[in-house]
Protein backbone atom coordinates (compact mmCIF):
# COMPACT_ATOMS: atom_id res chain seq x y z
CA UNK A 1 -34.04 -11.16 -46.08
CA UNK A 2 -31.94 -14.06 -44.10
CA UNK A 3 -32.19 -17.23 -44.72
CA UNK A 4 -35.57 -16.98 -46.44
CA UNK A 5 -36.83 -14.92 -43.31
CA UNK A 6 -37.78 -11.28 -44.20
CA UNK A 7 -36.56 -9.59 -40.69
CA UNK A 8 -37.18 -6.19 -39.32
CA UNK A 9 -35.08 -3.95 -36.92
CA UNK A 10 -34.37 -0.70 -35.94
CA UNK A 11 -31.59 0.93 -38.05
CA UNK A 12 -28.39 1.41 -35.75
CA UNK A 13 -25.43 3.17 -36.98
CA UNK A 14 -22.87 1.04 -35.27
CA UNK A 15 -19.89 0.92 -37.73
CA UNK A 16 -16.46 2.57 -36.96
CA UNK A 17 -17.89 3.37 -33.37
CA UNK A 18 -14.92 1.94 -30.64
CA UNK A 19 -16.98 0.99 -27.89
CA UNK A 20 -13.75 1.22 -25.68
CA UNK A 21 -9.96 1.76 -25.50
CA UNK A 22 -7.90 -0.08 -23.13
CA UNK A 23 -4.69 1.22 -22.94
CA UNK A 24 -3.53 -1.14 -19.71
CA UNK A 25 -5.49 -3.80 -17.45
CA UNK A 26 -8.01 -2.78 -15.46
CA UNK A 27 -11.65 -2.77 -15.48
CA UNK A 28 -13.32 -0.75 -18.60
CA UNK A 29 -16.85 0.34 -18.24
CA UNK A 30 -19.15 2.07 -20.96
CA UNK A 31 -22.84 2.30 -21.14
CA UNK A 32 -23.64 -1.79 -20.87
CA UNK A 33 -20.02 -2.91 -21.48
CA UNK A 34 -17.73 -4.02 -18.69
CA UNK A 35 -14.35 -5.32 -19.87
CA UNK A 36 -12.03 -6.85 -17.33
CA UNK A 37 -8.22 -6.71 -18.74
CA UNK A 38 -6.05 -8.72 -16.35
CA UNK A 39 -2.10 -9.96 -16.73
CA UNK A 40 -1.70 -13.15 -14.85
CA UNK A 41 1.04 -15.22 -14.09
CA UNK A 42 1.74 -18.81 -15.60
CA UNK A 43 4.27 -20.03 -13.84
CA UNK A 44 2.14 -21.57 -11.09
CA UNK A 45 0.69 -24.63 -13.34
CA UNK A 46 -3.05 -23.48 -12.05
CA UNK A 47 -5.45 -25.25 -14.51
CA UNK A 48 -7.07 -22.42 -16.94
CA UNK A 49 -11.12 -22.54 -16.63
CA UNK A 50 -12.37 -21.90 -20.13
CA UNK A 51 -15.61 -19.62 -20.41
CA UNK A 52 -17.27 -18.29 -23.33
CA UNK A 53 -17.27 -14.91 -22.33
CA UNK A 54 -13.52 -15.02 -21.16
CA UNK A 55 -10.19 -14.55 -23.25
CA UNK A 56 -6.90 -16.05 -22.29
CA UNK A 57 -4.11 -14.89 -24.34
CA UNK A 58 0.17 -15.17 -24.48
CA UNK A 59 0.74 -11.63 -22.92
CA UNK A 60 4.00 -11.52 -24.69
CA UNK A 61 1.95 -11.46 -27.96
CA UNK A 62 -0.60 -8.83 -27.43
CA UNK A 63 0.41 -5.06 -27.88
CA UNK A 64 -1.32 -2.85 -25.68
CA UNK A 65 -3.87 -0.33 -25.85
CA UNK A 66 -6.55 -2.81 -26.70
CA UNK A 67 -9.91 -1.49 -28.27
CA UNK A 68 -13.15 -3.36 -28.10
CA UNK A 69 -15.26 -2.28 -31.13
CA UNK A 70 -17.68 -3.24 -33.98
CA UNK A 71 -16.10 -5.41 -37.05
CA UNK A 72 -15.41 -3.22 -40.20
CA UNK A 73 -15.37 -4.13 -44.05
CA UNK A 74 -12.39 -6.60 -44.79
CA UNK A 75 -11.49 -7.37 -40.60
CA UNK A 76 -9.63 -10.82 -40.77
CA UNK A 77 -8.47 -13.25 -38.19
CA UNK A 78 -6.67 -16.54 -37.78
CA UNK A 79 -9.07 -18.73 -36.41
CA UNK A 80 -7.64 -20.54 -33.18
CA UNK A 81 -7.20 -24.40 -34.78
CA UNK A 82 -6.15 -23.14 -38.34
CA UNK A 83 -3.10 -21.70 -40.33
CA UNK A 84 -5.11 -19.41 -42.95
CA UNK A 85 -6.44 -16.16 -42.24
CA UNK A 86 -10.22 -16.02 -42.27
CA UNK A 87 -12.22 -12.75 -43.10
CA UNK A 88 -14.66 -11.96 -40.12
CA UNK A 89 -17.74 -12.00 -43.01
CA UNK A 90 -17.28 -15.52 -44.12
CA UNK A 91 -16.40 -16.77 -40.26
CA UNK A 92 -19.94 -15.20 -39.99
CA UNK A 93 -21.54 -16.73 -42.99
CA UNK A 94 -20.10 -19.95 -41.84
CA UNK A 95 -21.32 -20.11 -38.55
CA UNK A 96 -25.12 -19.02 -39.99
CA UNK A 97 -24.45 -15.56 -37.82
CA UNK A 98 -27.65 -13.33 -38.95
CA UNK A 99 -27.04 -9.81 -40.41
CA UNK A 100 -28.66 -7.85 -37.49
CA UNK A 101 -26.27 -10.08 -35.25
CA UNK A 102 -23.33 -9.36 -37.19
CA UNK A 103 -24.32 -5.63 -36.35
CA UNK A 104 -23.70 -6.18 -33.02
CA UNK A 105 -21.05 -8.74 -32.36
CA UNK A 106 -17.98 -7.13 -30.84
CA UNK A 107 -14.37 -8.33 -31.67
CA UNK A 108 -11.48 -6.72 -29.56
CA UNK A 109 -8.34 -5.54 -31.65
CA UNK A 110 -4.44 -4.53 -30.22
CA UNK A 111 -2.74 -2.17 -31.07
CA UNK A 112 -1.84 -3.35 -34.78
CA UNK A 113 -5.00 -3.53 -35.14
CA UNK A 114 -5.00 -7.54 -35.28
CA UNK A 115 -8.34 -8.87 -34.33
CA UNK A 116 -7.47 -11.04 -30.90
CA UNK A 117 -10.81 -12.34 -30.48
CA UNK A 118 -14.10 -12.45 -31.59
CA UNK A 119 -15.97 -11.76 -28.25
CA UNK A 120 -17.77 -14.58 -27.09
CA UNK A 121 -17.37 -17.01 -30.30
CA UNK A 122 -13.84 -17.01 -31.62
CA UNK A 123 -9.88 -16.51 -30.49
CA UNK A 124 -7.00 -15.77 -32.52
CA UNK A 125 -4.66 -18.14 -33.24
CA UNK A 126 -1.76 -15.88 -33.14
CA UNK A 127 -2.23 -14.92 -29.47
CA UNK A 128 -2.49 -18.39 -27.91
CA UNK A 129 -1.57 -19.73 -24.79
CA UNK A 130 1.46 -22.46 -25.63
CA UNK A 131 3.90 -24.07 -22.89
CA UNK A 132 6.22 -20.92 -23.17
CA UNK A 133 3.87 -18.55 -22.12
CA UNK A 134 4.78 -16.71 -18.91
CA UNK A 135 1.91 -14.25 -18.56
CA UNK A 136 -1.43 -14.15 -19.71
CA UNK A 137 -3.87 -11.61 -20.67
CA UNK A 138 -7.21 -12.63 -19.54
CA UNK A 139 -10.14 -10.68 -20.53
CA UNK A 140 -13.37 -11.09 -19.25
CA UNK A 141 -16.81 -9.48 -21.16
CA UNK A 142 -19.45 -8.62 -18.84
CA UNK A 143 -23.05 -7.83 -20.92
């Protein structure tokens, strides 16, 4: 039960499964994931074209390898916006995110294991772009 709906889905063991480990930039393919991990320079003043499916983060701030995987019990994150951290289960329960969904939203972690972004719904606050940054990391999700 969701929501008073009574759902029904296949059973998918997707917990503590990394989809894929970055370890640099460069283009990451696995079964129907492409990941796109690019540094790019920010010293040119080129305007930054937002996309859902696109992260831009402070290079300088994100600690390579990089792993895109499934969310596990008691993942947090600093919402981009806010000052508090935020477990990943109540950003879900406040955004109305459904329990099969949950299943299979991805969230891409660095190397401490800090949750960067949420892919396609939420960034990090920790990793943002600010007028200091030099380089970004931009990574773009392909489904």
């Amino acid at each position: 039960f969701d929501r008073n709906y009574l759902i029904i889905d296949k059973i998918r063991d997707l917990r503590n499964n990394i989809v894929v480990k970055m370890p640099e930039p460069g283009l990451y393919v696995k079964e129907n994931y492409r990941v796109r991990v690019e540094i790019i320079d920010n010293t040119s003043g080129d305007e930054i074209k937002f996309h859902k499916d696109t992260l831009y983060a402070d290079a300088d701030l994100v600690k390579f390898p990089l792993t895109l995987r499934y969310p596990q019990e008691g993942d947090w994150f600093v919402p981009l916006g806010m000052k508090g951290k935020k477990l990943l289960s109540d950003y879900f329960t406040d955004n109305k995110i459904s329990l099969f969904d949950r299943e299979k939203q991805l969230v891409i972690s660095d190397n401490d294991d800090k949750i960067i972004w949420i892919v396609g719904k939420r960034t990090d606050e920790r990793t943002k772009i600010s007028p200091r940054t030099k380089s970004i990391v931009r990574i773009s999700f392909i489904h």
